[in-house]
N, C-alpha and C. Protein backbone atom coordinates (compact mmCIF):
# COMPACT_ATOMS: atom_id res chain seq x y z
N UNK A 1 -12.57 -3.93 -14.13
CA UNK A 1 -11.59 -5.00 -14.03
C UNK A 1 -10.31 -4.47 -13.37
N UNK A 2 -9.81 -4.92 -12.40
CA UNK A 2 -8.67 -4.51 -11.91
C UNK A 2 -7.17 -5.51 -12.21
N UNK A 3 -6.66 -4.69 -12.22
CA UNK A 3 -5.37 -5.38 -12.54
C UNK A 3 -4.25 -5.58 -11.80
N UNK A 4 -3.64 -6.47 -11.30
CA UNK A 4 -3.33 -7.28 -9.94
C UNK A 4 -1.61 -6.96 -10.68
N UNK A 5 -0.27 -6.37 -10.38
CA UNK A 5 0.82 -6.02 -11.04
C UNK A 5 1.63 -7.17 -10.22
N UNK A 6 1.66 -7.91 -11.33
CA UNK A 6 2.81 -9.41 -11.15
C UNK A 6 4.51 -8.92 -11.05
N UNK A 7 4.99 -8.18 -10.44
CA UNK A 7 6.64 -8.30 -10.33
C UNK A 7 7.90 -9.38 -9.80
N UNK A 8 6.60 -10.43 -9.07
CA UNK A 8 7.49 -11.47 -8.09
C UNK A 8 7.00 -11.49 -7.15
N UNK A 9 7.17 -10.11 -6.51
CA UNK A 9 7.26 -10.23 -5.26
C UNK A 9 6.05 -9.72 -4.61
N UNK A 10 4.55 -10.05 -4.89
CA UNK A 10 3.16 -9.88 -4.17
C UNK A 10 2.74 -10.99 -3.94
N UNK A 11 2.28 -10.97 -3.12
CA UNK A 11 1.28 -12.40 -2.29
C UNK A 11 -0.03 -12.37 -2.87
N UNK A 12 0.08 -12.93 -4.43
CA UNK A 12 -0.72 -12.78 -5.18
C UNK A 12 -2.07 -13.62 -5.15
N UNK A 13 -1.56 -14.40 -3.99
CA UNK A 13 -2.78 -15.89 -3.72
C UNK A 13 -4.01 -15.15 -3.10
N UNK A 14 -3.50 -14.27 -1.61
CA UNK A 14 -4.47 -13.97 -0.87
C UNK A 14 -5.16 -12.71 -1.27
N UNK A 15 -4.13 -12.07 -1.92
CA UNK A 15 -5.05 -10.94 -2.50
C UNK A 15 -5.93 -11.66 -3.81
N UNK A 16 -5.60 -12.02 -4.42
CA UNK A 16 -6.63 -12.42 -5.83
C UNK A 16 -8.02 -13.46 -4.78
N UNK A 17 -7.31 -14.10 -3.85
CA UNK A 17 -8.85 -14.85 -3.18
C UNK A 17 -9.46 -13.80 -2.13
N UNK A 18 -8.88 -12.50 -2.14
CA UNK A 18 -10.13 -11.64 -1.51
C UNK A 18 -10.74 -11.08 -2.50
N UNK A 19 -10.22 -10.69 -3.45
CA UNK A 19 -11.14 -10.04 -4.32
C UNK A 19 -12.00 -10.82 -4.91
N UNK A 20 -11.84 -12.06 -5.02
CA UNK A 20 -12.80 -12.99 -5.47
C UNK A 20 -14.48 -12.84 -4.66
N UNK A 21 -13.71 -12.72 -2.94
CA UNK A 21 -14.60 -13.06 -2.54
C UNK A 21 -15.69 -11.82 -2.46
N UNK A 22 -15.37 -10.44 -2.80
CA UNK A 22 -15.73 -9.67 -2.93
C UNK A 22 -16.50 -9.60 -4.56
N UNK A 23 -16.38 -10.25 -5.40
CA UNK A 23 -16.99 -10.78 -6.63
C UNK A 23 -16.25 -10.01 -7.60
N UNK A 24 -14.87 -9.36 -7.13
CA UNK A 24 -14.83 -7.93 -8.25
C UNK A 24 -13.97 -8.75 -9.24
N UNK A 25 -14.24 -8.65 -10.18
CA UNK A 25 -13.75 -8.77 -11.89
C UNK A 25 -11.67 -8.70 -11.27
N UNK A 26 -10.70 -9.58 -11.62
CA UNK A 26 -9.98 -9.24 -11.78
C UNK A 26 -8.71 -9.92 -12.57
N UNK A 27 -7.55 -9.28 -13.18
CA UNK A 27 -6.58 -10.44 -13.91
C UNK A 27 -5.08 -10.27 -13.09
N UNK A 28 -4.32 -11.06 -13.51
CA UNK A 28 -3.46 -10.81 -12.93
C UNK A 28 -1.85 -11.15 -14.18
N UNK A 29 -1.22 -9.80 -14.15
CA UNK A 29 -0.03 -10.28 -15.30
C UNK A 29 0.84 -9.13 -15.29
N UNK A 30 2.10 -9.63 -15.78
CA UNK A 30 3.48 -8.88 -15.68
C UNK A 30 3.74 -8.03 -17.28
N UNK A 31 3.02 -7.93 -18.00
CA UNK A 31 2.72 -7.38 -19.24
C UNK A 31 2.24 -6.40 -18.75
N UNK A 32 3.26 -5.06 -19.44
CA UNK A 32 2.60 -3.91 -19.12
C UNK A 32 1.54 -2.96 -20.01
N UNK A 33 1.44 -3.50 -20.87
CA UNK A 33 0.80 -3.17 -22.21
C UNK A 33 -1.15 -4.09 -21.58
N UNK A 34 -1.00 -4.96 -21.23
CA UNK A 34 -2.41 -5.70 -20.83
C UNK A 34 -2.78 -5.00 -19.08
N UNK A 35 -1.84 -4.70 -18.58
CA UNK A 35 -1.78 -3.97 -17.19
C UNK A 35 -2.90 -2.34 -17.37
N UNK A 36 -2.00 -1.90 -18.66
CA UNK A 36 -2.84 -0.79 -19.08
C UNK A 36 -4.38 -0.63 -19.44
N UNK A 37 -4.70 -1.65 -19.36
CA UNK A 37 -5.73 -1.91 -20.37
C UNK A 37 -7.18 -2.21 -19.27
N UNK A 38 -6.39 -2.38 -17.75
CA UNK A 38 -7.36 -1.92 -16.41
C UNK A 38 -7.87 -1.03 -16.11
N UNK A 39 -9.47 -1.16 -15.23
CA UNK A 39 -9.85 -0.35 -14.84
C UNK A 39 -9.30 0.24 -13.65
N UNK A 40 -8.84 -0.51 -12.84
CA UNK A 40 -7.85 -0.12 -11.61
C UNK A 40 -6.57 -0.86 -11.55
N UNK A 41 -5.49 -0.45 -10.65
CA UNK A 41 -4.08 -1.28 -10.60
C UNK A 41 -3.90 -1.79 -9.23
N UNK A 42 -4.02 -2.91 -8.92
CA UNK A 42 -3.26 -3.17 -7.65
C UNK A 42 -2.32 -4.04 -7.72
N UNK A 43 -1.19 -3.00 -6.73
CA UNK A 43 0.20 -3.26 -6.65
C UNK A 43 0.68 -3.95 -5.40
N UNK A 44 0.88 -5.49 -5.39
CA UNK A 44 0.41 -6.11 -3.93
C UNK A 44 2.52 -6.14 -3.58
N UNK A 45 2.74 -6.17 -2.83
CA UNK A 45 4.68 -6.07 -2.40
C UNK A 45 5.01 -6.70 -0.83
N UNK A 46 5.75 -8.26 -1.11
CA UNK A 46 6.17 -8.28 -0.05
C UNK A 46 7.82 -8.33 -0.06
N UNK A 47 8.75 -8.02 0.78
CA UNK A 47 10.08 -8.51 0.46
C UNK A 47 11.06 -6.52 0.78
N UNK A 48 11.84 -6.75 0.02
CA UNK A 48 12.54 -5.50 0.21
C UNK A 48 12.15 -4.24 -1.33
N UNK A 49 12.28 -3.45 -0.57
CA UNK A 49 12.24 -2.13 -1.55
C UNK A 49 13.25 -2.02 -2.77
N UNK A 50 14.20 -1.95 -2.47
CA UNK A 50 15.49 -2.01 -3.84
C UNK A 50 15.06 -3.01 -4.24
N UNK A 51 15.02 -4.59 -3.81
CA UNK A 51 14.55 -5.38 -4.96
C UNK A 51 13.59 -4.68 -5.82
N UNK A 52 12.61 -4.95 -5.02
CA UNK A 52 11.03 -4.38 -5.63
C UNK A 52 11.08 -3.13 -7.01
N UNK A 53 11.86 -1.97 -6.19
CA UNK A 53 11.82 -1.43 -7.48
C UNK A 53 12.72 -1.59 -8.59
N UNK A 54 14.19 -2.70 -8.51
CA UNK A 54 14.42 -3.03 -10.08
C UNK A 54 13.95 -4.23 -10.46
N UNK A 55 13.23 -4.51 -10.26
CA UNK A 55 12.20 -5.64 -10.65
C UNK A 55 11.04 -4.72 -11.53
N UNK A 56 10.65 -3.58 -11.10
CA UNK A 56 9.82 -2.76 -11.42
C UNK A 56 10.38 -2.13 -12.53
N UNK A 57 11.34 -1.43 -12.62
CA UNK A 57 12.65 -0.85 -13.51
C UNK A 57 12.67 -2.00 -14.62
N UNK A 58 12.96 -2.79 -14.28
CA UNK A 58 13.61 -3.85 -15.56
C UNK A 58 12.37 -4.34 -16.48
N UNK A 59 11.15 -4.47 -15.55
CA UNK A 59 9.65 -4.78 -16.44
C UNK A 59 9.14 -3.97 -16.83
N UNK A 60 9.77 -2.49 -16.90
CA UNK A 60 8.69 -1.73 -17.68
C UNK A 60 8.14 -1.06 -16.77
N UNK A 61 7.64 -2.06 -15.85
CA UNK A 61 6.16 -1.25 -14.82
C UNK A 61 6.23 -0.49 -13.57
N UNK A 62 7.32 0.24 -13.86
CA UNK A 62 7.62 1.58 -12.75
C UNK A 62 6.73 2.40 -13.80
N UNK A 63 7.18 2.62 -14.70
CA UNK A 63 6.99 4.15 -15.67
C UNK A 63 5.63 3.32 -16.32
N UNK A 64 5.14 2.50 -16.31
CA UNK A 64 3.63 2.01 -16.95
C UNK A 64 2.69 2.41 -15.21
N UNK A 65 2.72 2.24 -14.12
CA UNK A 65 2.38 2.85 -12.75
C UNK A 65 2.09 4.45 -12.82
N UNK A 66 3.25 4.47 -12.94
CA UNK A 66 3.22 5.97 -12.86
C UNK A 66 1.76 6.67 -14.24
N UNK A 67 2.18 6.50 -15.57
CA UNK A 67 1.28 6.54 -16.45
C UNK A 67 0.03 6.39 -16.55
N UNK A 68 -0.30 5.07 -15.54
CA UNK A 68 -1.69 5.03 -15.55
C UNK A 68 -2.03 5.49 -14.18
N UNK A 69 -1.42 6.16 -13.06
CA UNK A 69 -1.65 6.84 -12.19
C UNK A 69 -2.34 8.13 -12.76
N UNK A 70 -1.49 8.72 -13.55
CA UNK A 70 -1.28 10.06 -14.72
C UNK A 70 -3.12 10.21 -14.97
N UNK A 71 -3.41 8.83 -15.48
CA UNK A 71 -4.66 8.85 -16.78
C UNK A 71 -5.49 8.98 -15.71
N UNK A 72 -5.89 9.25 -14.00
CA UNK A 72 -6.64 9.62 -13.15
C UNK A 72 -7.32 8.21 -12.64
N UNK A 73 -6.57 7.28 -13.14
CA UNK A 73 -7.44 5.30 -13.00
C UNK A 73 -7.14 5.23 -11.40
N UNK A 74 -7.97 4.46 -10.58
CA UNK A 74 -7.12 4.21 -9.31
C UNK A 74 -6.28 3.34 -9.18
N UNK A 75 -5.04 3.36 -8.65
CA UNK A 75 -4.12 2.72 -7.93
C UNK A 75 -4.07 2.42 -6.38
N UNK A 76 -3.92 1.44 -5.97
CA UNK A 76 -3.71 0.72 -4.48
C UNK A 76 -2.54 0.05 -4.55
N UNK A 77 -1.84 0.27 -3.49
CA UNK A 77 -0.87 -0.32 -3.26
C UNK A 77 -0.83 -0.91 -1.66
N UNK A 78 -0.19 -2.02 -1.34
CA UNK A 78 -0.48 -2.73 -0.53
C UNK A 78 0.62 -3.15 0.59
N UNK A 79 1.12 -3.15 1.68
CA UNK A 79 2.11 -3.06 2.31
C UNK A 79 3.19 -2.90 1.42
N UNK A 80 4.16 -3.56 1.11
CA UNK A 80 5.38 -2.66 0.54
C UNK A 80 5.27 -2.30 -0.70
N UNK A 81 4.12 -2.57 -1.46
CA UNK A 81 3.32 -1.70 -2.52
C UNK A 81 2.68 -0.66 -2.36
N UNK A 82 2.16 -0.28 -0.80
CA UNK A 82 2.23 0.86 -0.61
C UNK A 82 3.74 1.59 -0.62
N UNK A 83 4.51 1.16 -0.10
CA UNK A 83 5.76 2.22 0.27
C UNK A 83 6.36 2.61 -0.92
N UNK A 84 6.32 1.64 -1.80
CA UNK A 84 6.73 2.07 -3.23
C UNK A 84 5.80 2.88 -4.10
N UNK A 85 4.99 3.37 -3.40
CA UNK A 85 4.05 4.95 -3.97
C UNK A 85 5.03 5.97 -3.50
N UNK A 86 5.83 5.81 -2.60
CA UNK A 86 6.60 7.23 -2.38
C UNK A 86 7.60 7.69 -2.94
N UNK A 87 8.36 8.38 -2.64
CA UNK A 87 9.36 9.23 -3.26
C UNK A 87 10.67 8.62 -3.01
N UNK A 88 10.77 7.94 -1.99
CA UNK A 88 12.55 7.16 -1.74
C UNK A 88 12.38 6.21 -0.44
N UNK A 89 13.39 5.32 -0.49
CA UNK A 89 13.47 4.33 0.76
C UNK A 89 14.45 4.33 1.26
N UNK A 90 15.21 4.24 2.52
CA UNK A 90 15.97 4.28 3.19
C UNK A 90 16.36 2.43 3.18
N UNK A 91 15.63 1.73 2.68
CA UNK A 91 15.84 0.40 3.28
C UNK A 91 17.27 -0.43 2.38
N UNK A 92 18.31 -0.61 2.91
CA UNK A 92 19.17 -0.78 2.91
C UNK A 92 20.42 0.11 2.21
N UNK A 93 19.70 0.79 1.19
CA UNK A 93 20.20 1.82 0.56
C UNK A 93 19.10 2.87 0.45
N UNK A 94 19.53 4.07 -0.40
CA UNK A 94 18.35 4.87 -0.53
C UNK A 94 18.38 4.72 -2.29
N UNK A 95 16.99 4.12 -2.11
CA UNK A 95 16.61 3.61 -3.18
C UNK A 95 15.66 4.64 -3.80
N UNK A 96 15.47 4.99 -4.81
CA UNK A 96 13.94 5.95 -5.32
C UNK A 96 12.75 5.30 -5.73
N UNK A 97 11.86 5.59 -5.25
CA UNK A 97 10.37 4.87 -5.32
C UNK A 97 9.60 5.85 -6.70
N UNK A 98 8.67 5.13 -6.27
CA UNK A 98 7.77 5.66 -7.98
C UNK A 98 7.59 7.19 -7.69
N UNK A 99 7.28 7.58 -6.95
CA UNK A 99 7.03 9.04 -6.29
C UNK A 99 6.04 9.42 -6.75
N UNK A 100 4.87 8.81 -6.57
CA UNK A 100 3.11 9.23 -6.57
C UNK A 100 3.02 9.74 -5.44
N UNK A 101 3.62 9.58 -3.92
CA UNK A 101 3.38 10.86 -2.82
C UNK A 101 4.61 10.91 -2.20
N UNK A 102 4.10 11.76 -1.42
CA UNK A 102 5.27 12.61 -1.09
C UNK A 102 5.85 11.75 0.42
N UNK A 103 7.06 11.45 0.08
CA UNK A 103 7.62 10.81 1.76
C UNK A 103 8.53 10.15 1.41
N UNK A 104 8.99 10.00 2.62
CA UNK A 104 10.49 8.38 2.63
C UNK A 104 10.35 7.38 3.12
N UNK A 105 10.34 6.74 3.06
CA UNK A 105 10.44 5.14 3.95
C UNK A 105 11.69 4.54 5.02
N UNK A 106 11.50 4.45 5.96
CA UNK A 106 12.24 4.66 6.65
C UNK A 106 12.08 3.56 8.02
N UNK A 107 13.12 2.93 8.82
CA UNK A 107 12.73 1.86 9.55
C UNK A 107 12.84 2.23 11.00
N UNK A 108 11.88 1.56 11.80
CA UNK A 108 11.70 1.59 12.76
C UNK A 108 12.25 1.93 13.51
N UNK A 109 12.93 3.36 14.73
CA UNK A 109 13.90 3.03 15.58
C UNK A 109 14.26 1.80 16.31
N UNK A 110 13.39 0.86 16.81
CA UNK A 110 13.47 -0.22 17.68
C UNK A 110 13.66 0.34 19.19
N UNK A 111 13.91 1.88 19.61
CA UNK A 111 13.98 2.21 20.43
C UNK A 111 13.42 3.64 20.97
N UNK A 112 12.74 3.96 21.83
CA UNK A 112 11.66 4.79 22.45
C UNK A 112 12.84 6.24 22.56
N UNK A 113 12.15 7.38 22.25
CA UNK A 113 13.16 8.04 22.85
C UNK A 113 13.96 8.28 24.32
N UNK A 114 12.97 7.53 25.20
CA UNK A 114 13.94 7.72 26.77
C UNK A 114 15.22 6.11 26.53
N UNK A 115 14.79 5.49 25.61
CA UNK A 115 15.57 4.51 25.19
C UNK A 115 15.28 3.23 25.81
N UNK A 116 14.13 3.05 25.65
CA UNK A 116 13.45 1.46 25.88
C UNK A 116 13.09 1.04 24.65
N UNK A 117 13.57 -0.43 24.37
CA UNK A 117 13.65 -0.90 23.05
C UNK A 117 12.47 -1.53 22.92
N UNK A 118 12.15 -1.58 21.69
CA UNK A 118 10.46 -2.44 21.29
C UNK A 118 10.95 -3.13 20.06
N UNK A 119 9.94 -4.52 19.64
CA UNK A 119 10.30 -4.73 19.36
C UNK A 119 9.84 -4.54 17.42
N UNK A 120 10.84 -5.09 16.19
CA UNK A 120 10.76 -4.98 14.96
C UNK A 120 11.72 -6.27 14.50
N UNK A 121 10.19 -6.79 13.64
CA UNK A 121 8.89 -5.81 12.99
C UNK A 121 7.93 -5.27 13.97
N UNK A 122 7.09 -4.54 13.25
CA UNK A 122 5.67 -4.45 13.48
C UNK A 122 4.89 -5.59 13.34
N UNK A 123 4.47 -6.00 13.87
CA UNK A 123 3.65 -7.70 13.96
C UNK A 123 2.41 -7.76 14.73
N UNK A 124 1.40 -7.63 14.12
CA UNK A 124 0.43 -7.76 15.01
C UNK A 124 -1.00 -6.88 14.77
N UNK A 125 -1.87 -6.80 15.70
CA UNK A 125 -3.08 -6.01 15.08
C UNK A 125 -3.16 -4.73 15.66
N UNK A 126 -3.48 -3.80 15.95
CA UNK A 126 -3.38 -2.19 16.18
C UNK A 126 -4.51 -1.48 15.12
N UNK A 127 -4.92 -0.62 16.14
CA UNK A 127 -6.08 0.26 15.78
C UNK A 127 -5.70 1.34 14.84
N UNK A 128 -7.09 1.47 13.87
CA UNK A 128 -6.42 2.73 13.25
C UNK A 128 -7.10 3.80 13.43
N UNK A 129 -7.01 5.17 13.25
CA UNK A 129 -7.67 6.50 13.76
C UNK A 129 -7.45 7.12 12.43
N UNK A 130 -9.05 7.37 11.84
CA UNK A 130 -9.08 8.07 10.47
C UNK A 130 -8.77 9.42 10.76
N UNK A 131 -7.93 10.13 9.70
CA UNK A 131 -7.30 11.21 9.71
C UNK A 131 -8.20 12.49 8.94
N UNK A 132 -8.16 11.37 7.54
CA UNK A 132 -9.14 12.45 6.62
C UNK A 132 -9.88 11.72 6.04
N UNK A 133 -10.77 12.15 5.25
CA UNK A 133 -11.97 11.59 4.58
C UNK A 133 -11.48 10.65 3.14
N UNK A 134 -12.17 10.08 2.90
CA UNK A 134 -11.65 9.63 1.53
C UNK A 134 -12.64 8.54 1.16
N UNK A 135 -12.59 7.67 0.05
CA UNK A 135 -13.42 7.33 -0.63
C UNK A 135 -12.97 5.81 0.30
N UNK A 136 -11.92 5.17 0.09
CA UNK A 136 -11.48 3.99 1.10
C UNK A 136 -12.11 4.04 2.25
N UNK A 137 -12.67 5.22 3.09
CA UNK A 137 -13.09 5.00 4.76
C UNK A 137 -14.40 5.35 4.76
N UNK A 138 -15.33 5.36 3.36
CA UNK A 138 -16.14 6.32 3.51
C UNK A 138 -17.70 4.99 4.14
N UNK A 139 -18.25 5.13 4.59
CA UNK A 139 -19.40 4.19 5.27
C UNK A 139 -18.78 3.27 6.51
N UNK A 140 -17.54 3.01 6.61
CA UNK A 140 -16.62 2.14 7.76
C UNK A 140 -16.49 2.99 8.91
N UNK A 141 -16.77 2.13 9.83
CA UNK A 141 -15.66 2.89 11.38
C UNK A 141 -14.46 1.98 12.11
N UNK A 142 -13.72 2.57 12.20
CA UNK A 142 -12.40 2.56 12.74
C UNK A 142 -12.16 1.17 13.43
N UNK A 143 -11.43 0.24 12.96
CA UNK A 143 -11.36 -0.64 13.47
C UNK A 143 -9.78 -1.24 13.58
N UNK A 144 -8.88 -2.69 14.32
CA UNK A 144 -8.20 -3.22 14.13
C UNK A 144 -7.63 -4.06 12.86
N UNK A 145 -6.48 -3.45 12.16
CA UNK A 145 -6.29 -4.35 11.18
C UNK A 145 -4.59 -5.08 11.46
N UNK A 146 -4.18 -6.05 10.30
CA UNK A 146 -2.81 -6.66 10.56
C UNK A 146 -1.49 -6.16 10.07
N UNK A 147 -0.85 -5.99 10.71
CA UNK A 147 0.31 -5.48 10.45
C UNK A 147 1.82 -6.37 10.16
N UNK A 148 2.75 -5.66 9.45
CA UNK A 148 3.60 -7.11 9.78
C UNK A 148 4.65 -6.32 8.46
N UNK A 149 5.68 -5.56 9.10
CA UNK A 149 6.54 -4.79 8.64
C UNK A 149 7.71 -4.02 9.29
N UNK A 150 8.95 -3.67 8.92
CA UNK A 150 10.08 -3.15 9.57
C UNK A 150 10.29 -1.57 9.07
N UNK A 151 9.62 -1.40 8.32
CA UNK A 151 9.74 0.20 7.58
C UNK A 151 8.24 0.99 7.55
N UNK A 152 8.75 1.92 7.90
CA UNK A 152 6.73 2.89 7.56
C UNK A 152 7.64 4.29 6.99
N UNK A 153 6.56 4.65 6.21
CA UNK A 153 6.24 6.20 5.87
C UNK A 153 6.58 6.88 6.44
N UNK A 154 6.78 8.21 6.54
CA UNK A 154 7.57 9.35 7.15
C UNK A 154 7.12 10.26 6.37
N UNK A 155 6.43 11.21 6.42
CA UNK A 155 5.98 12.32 5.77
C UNK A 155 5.10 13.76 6.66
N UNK A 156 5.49 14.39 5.84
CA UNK A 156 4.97 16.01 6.55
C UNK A 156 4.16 16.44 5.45
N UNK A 157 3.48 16.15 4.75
CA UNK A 157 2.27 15.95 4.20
C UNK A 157 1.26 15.40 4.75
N UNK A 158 0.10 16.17 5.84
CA UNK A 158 -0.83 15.48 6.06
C UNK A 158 -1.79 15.07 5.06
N UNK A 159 -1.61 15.79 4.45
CA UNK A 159 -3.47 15.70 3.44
C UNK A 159 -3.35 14.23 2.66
N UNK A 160 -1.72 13.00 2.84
CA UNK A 160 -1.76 12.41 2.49
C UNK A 160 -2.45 11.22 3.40
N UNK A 161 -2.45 11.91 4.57
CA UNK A 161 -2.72 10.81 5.61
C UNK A 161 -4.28 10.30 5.64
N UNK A 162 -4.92 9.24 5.31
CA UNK A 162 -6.03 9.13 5.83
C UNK A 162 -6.14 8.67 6.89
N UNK A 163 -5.66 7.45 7.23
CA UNK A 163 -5.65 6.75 8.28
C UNK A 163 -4.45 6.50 9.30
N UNK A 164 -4.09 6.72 10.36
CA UNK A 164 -2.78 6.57 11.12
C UNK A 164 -2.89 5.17 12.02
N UNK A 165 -2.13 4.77 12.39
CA UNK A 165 -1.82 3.61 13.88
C UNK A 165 -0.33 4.21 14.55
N UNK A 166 -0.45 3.89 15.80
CA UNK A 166 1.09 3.71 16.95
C UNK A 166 1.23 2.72 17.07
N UNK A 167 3.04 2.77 16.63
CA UNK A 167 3.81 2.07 16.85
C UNK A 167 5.30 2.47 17.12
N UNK A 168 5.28 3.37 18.98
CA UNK A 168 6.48 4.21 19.41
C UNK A 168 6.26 5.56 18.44
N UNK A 169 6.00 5.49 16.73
CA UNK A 169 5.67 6.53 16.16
C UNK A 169 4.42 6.18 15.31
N UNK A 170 4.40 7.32 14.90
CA UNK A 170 2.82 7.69 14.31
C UNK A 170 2.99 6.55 12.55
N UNK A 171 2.27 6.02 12.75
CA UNK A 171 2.29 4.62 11.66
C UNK A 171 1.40 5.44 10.01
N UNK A 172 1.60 6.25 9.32
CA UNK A 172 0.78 5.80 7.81
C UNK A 172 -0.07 4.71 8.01
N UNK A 173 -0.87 4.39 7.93
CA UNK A 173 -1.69 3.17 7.76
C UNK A 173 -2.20 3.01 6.55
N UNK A 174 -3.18 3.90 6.10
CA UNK A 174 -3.95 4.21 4.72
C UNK A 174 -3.63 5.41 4.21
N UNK A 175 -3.67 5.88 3.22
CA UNK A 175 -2.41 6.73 3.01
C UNK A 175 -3.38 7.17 1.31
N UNK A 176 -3.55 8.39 0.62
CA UNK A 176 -4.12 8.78 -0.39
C UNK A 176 -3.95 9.88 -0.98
N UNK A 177 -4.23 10.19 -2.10
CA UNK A 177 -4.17 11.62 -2.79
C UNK A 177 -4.80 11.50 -4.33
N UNK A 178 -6.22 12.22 -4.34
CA UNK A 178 -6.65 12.12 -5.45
C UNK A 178 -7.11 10.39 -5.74
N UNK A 179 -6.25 10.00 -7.02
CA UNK A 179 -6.91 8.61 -7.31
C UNK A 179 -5.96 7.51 -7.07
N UNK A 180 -4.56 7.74 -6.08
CA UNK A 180 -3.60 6.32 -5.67
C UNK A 180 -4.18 6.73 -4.36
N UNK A 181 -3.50 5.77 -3.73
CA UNK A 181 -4.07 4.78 -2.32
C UNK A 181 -2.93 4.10 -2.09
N UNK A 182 -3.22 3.83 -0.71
CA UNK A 182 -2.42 2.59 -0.23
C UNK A 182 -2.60 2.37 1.36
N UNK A 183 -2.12 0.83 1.35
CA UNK A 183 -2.36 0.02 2.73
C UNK A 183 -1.40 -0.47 3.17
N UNK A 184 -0.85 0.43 4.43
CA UNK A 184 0.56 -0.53 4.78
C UNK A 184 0.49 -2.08 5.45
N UNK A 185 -0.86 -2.02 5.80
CA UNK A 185 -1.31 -3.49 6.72
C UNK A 185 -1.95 -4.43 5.76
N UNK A 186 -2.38 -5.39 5.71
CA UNK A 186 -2.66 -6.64 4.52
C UNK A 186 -4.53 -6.19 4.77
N UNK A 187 -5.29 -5.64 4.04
CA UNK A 187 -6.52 -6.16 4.22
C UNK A 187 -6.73 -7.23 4.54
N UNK A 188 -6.41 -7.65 3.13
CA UNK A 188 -7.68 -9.70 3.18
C UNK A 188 -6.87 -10.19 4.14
N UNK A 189 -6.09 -9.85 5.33
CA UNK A 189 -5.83 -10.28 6.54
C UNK A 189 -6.67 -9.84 7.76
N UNK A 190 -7.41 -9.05 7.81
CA UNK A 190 -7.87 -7.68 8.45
C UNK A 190 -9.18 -8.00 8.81
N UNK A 191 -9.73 -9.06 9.04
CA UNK A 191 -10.89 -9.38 9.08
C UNK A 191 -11.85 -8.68 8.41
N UNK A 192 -13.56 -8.54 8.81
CA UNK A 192 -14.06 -7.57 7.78
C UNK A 192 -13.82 -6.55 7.82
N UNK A 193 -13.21 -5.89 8.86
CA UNK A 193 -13.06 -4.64 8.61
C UNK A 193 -12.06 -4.27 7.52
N UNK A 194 -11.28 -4.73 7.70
CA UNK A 194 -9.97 -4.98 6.36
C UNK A 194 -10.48 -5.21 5.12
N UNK A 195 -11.84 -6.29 5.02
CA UNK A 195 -12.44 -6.17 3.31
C UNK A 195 -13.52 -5.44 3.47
N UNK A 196 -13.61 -4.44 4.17
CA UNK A 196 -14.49 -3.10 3.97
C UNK A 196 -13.81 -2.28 2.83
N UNK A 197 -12.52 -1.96 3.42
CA UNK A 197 -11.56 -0.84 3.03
C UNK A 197 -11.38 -1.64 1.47
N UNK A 198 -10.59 -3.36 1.20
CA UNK A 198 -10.61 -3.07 0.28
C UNK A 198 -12.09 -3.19 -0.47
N UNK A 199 -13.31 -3.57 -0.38
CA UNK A 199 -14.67 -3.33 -0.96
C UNK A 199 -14.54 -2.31 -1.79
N UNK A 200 -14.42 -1.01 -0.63
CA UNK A 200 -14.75 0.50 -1.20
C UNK A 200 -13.65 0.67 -2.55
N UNK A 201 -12.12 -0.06 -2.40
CA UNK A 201 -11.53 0.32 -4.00
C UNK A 201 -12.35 -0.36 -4.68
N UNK A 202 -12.18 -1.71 -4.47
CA UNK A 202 -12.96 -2.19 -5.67
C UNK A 202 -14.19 -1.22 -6.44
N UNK A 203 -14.88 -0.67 -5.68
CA UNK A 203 -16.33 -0.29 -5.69
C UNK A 203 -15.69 1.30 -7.31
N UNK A 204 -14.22 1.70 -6.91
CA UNK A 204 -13.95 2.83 -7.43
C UNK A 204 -13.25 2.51 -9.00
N UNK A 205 -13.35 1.07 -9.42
CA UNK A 205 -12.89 0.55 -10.30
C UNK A 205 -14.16 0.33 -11.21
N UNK A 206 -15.26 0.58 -10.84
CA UNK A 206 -16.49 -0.15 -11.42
C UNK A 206 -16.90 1.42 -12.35
């Protein structure tokens, strides 16, 4: 049974109707005491980071995340539920994230280094190039998924990297260590290739 982490701010419609369609068992609630009580956690985030994490802070379910990260359960986190697996955000302030891996969050230059501007967000579909192995990529090949964000990852930790995309810089895409995860692009947007990736969590919750 996986457990879908209600803070406000996840797009709780489209993720709970992919997993449906994938048949996997799941609930969804802001109780961190019934949160615990999952076989897996997914942490779905759209909106800004400082919100996100005192919303997280004030419910309890920063330090209930972290805990059941601890107990070896899997965790996924999902565009800005991924970014809030890291260690700090740059996004409007520097905010501190749950710090399950190692990195900052950090926004887009909007501009190339010879200084041609592109544009932000990130919007759109872009390929990804698996980095390392992992249980998320394992039977899939490399395909286009959706994107649609102003901040990515920044880290000198490869072994966190599974999956990368370009965008002017080297994009996190899928991102892991041990038993958390995360997706900076929306699967159940992602066509099948997108409910491949999430399939395989589900599959690690069973």
């Amino acid at each position: 049974m996986i457990g879908i982490v209600d803070y406000g701010m996840g797009n709780l419609f489209s993720v709970s109707k992919a997993l449906e369609r994938l048949n996997a068992d799941y609930f969804i609630s802001e109780d961190k005491d019934e949160l615990k009580t999952a076989d897996a956690l997914l942490v779905p985030g759209v909106g800004a980071f400082p919100d996100a994490m005192q919303r997280l802070n004030e419910f309890g379910l920063a330090n209930m995340i972290r805990e059941f990260a601890a107990t070896g359960k899997p965790v996924l986190g999902i565009c800005l539920g991924m970014q809030l697996l890291f260690g700090e955000s740059k996004e409007n302030r520097v905010t501190q994230g749950l710090g399950l891996l190692p990195g900052t969050v950090e926004r887009f230059p909007g501009q190339t280094p010879s200084g041609e501007a592109y544009k932000v967000p990130h919007m759109g579909w872009n390929q990804l190039t698996f980095v390392n192995e992992s249980k998320l990529t394992e039977g899939v090949q490399p395909g286009h998924v959706y994107f649609v964000h102003s901040y990515y990852v920044k880290t000198t930790d490869r072994d966190v990297l599974i999956a990368v995309s370009d965008y002017d810089v080297e994009v996190p895409a899928v991102v892991g260590r041990n038993n958390v995860f995360g997706m900076q692009f929306h699967p159940e947007k992602s066509g099948a290739f997108g409910m491949e990736l999430l399939s395989n969590f589900t599959k690690l919750a069973q």
